[in-house]
C-alpha atoms as a PDB file:
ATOM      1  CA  UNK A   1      55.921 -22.288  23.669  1.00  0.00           C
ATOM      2  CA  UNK A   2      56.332 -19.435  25.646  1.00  0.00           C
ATOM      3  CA  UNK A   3      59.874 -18.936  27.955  1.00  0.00           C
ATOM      4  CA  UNK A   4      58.049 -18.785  31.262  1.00  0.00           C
ATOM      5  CA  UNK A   5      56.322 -22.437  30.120  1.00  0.00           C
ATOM      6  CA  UNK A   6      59.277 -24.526  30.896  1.00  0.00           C
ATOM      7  CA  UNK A   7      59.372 -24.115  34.737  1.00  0.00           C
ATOM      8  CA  UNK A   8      55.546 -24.719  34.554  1.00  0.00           C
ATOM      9  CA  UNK A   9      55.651 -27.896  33.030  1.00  0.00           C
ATOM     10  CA  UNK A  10      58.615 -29.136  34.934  1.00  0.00           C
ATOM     11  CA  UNK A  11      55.967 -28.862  37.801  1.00  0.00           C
ATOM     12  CA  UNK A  12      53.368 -31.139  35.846  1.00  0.00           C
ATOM     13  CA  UNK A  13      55.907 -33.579  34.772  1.00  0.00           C
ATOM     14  CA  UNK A  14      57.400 -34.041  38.360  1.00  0.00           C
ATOM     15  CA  UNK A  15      53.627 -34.336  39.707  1.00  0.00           C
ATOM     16  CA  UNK A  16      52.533 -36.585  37.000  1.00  0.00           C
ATOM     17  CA  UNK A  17      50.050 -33.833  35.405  1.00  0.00           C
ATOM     18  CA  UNK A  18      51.709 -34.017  31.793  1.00  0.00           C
ATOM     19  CA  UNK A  19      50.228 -37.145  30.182  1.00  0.00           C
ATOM     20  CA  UNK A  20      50.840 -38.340  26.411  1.00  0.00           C
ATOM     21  CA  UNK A  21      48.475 -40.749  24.446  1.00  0.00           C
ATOM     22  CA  UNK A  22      45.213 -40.290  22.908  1.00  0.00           C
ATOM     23  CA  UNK A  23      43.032 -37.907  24.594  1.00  0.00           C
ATOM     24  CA  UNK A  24      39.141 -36.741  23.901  1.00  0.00           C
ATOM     25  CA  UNK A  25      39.535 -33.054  25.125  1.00  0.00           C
ATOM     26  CA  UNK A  26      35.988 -30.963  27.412  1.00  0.00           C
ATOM     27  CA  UNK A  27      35.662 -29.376  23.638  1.00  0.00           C
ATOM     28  CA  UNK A  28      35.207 -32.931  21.661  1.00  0.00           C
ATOM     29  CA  UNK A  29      38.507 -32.395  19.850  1.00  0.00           C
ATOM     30  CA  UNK A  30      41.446 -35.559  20.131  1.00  0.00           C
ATOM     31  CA  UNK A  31      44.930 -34.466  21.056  1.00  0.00           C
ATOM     32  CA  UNK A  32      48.323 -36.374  21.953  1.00  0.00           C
ATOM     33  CA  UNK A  33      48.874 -34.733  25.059  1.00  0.00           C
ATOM     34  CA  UNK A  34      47.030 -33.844  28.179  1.00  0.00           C
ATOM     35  CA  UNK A  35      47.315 -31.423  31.367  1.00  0.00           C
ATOM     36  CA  UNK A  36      45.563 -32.520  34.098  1.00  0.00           C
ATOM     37  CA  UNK A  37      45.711 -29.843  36.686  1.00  0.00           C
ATOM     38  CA  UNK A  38      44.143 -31.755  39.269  1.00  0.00           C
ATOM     39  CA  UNK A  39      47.433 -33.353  39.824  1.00  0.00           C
ATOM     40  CA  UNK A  40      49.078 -30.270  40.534  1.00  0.00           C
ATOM     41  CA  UNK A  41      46.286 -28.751  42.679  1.00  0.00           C
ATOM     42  CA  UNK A  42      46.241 -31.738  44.573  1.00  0.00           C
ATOM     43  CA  UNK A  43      48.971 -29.917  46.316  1.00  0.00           C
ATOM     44  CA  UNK A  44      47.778 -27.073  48.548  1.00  0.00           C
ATOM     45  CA  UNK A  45      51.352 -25.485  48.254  1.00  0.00           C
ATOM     46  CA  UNK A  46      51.604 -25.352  44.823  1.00  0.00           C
ATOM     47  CA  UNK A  47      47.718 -24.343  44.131  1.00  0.00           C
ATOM     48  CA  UNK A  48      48.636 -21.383  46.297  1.00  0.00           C
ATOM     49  CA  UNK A  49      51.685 -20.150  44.507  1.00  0.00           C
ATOM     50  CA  UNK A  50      49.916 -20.613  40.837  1.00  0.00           C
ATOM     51  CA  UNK A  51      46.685 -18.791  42.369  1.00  0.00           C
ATOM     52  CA  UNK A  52      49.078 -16.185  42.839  1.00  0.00           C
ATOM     53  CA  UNK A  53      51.102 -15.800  40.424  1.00  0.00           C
ATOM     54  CA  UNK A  54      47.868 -15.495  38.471  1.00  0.00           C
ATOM     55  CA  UNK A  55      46.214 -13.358  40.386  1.00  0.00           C
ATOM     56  CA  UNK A  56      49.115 -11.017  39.907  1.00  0.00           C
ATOM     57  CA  UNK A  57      49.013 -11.476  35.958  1.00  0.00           C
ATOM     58  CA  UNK A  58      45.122 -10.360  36.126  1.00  0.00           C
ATOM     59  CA  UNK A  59      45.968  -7.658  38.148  1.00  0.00           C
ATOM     60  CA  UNK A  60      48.422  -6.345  35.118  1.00  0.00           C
ATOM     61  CA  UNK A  61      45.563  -6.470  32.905  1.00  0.00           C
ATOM     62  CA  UNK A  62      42.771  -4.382  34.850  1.00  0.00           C
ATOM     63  CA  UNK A  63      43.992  -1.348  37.150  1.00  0.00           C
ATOM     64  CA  UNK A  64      40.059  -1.846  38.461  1.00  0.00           C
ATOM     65  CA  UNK A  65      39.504  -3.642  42.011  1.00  0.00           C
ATOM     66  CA  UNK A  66      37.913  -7.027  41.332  1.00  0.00           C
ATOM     67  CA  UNK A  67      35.134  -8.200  43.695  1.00  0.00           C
ATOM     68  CA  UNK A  68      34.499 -11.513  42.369  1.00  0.00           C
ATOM     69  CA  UNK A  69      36.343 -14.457  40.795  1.00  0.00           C
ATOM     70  CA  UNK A  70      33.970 -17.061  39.183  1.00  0.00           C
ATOM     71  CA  UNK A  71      35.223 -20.086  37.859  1.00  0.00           C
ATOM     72  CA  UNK A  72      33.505 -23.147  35.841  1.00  0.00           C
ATOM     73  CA  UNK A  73      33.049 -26.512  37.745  1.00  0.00           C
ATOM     74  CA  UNK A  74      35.093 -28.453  38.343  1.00  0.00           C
ATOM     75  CA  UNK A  75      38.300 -28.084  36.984  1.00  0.00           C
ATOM     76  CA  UNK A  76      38.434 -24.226  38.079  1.00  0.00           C
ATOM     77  CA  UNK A  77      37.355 -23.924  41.442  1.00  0.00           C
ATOM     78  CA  UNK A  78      40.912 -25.082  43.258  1.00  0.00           C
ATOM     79  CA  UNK A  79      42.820 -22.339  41.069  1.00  0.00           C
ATOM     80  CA  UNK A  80      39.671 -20.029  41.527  1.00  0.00           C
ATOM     81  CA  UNK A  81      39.696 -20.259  44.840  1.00  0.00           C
ATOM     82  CA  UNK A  82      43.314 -19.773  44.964  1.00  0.00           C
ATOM     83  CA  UNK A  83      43.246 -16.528  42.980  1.00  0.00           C
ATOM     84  CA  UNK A  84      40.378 -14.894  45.102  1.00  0.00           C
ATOM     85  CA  UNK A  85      42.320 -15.506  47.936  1.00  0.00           C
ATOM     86  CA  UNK A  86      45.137 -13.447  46.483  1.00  0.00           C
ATOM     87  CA  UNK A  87      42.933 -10.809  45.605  1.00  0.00           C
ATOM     88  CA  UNK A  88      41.339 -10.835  48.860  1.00  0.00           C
ATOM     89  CA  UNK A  89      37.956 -11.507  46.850  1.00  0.00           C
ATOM     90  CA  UNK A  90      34.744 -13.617  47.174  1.00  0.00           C
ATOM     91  CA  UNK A  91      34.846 -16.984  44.722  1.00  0.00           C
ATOM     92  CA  UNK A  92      31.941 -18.303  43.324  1.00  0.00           C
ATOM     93  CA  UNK A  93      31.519 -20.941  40.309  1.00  0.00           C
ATOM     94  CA  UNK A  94      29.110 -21.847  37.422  1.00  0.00           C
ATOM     95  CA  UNK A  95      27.732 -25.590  37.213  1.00  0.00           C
ATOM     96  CA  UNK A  96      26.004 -26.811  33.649  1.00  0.00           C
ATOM     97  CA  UNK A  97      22.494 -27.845  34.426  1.00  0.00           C
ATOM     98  CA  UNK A  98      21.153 -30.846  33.219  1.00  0.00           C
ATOM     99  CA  UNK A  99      20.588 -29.759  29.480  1.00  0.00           C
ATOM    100  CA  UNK A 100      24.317 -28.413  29.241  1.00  0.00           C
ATOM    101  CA  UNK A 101      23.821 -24.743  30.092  1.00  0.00           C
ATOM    102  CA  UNK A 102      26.276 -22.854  32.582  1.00  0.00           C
ATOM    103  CA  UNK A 103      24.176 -21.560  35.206  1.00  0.00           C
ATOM    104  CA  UNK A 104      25.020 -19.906  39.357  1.00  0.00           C
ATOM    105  CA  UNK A 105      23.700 -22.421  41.432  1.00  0.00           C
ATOM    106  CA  UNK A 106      23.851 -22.846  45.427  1.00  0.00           C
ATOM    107  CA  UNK A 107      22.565 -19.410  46.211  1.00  0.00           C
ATOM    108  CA  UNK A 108      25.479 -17.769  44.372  1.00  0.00           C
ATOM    109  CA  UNK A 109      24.533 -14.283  43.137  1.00  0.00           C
ATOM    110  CA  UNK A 110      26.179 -11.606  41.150  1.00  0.00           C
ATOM    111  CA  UNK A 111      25.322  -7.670  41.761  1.00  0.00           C
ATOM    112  CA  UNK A 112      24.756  -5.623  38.833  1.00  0.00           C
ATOM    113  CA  UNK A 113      27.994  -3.860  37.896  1.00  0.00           C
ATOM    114  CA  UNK A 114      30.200  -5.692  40.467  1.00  0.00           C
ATOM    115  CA  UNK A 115      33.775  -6.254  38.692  1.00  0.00           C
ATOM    116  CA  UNK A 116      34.483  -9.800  37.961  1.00  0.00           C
ATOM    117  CA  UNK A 117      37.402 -11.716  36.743  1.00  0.00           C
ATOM    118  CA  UNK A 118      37.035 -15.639  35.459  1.00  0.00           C
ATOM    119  CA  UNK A 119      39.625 -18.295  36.163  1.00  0.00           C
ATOM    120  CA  UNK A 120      39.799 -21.447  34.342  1.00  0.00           C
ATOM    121  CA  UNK A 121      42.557 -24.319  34.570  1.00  0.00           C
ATOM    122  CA  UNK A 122      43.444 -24.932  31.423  1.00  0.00           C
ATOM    123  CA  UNK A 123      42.001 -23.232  28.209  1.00  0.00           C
ATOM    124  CA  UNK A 124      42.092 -24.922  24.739  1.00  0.00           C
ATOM    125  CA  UNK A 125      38.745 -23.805  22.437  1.00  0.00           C
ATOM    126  CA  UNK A 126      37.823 -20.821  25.399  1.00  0.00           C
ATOM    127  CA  UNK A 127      33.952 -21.909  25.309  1.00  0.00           C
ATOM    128  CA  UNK A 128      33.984 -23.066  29.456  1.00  0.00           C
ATOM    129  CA  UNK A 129      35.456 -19.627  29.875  1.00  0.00           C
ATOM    130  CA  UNK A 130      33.380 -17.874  27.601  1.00  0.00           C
ATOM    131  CA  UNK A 131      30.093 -19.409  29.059  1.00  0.00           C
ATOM    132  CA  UNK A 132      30.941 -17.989  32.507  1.00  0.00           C
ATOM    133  CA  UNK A 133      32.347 -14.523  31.344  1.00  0.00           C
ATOM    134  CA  UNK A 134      28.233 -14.885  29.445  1.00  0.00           C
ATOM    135  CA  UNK A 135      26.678 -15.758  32.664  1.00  0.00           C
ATOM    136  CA  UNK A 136      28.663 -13.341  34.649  1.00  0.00           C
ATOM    137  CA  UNK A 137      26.969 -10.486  32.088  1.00  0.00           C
ATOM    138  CA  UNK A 138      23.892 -11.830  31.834  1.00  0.00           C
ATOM    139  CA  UNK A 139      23.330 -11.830  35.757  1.00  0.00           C
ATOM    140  CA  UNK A 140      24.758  -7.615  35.398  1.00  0.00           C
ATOM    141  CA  UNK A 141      28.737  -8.009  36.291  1.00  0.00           C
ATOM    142  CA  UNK A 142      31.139  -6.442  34.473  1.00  0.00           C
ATOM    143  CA  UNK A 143      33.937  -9.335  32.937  1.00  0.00           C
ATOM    144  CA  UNK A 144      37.088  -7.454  33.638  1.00  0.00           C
ATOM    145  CA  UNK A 145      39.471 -10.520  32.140  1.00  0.00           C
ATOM    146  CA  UNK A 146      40.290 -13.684  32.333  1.00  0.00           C
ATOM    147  CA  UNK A 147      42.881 -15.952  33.479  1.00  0.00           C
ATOM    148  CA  UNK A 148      44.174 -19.507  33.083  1.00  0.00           C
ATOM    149  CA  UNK A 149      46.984 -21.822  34.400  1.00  0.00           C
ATOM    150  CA  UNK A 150      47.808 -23.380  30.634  1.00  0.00           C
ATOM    151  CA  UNK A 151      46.583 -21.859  27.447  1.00  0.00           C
ATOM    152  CA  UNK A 152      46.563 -24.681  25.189  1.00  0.00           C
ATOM    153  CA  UNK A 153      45.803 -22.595  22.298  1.00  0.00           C
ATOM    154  CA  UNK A 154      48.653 -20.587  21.448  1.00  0.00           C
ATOM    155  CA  UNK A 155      47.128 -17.351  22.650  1.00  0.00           C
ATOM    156  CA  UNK A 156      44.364 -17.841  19.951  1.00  0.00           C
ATOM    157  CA  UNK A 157      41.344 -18.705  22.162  1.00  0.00           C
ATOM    158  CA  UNK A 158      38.377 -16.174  22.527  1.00  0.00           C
ATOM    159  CA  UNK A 159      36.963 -15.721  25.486  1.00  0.00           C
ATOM    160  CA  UNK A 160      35.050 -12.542  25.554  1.00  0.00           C
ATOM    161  CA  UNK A 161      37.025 -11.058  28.002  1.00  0.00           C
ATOM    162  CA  UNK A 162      41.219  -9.643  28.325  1.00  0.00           C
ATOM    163  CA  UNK A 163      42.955 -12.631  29.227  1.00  0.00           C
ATOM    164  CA  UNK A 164      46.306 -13.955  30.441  1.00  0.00           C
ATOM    165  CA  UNK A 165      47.771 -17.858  31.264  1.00  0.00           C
ATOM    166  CA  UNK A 166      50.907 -18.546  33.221  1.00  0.00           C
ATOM    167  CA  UNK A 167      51.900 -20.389  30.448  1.00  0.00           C
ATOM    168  CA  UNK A 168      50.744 -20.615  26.869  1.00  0.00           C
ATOM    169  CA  UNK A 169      51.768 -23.395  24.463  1.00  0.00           C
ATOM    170  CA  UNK A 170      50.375 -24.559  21.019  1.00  0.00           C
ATOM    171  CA  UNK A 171      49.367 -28.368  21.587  1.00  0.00           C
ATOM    172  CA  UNK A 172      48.183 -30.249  18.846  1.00  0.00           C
ATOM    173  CA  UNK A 173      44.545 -31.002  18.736  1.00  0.00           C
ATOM    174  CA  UNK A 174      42.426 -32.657  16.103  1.00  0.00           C
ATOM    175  CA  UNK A 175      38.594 -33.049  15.178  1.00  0.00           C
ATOM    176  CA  UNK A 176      37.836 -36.470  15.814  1.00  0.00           C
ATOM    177  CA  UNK A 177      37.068 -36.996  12.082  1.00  0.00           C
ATOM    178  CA  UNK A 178      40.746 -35.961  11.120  1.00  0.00           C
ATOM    179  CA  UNK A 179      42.769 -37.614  14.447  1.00  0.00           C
ATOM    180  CA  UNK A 180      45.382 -39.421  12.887  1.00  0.00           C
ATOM    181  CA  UNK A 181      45.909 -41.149  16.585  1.00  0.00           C
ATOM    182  CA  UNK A 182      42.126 -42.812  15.968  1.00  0.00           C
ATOM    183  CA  UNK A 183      43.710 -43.524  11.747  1.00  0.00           C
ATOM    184  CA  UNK A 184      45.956 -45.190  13.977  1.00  0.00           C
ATOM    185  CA  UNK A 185      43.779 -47.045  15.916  1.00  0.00           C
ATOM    186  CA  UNK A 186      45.015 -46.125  19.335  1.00  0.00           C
ATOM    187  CA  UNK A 187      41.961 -45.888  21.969  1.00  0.00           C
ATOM    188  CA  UNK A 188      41.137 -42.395  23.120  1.00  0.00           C
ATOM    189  CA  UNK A 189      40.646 -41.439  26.584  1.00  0.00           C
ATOM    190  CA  UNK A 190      38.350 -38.769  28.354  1.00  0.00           C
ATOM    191  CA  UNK A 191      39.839 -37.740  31.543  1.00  0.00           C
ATOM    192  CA  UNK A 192      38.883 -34.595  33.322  1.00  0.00           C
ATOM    193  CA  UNK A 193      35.574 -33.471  35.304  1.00  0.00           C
ATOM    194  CA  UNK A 194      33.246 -33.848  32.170  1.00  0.00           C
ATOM    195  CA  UNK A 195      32.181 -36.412  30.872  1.00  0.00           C
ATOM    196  CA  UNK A 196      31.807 -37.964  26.808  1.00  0.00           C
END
């Protein structure tokens, strides 16, 4: 775990964000513990100050203006929203159509070449990430980086893009094949925006 972690999670365990038991992960994989950001962004004062202080972590990895922040649905539009506003930028996020693909929807469009940033809540494989920094190309932006509240990977995550986290920790996580929690027998749970 990272030294700047610490004060991070203090602020998910006072708000009831830091959950331990049997979790199935967006990516399919089991792990012990869970962040659920939603808790924390519940709070307008402290979704500002983490928009923020990760907008000001993106801005140490580009020296380019970024026009656009684009975030996956649902669990990065608060933060997203938060870090455009500290960049004095337009926000715009991805939605998976019914098949599973990320896609712009709601009239949201992309110019070709505009300079583009992605912000994500929590990362643990990179893929939500990854599928917006893709759709952000495909539609002609340039992916400048990437940014997260929690890195659940250790830093290890590939997203296609430069990217930074407030705070980066290495979680356990298991395929489900392999979870000693299911061995076990304890029930898993799915929280978060996506479903089973």
């Amino acid at each position: 775990m990272d030294p700047q972690a610490e004060p991070l999670l203090e602020l998910f365990r006072t708000t009831g964000a830091y959950l331990r038991g049997h979790f199935r992960l967006t990516s399919g994989l089991h792990s012990p513990e869970y962040l659920q950001c939603a808790l924390v962004l519940q709070y307008p004062d402290h979704a500002e100050k983490l928009g923020r202080l990760l907008a000001e972590s993106i801005r140490g990895l580009t020296s380019e203006p970024v026009a656009l922040v684009a975030s996956p649905a649902l669990g990065g539009v608060i933060i997203g929203h938060e870090v455009a506003r500290a960049l004095g930028t337009r926000f715009v996020f991805t939605e998976r159509d019914t098949s599973g693909k990320m896609t712009l929807r709601r009239g949201f469009t992309v110019t070709p070449g505009e300079p583009a940033v992605v912000i994500e809540d929590v990362v643990t494989t990179g893929g939500s990430t990854r599928d917006v920094v893709e759709v952000l190309r495909a539609a002609g932006a340039r992916a400048l980086a990437a940014g997260s509240i929690i890195d659940r990977s250790g830093g290890q995550a590939e997203v296609g893009a430069p990217r930074t986290a407030l705070a980066t920790l290495r979680v356990s996580s298991y395929e489900p094949a392999n979870c000693p929690l299911c061995a076990q027998g304890i029930p898993v749970v799915k929280p978060g925006s996506r479903p089973a």
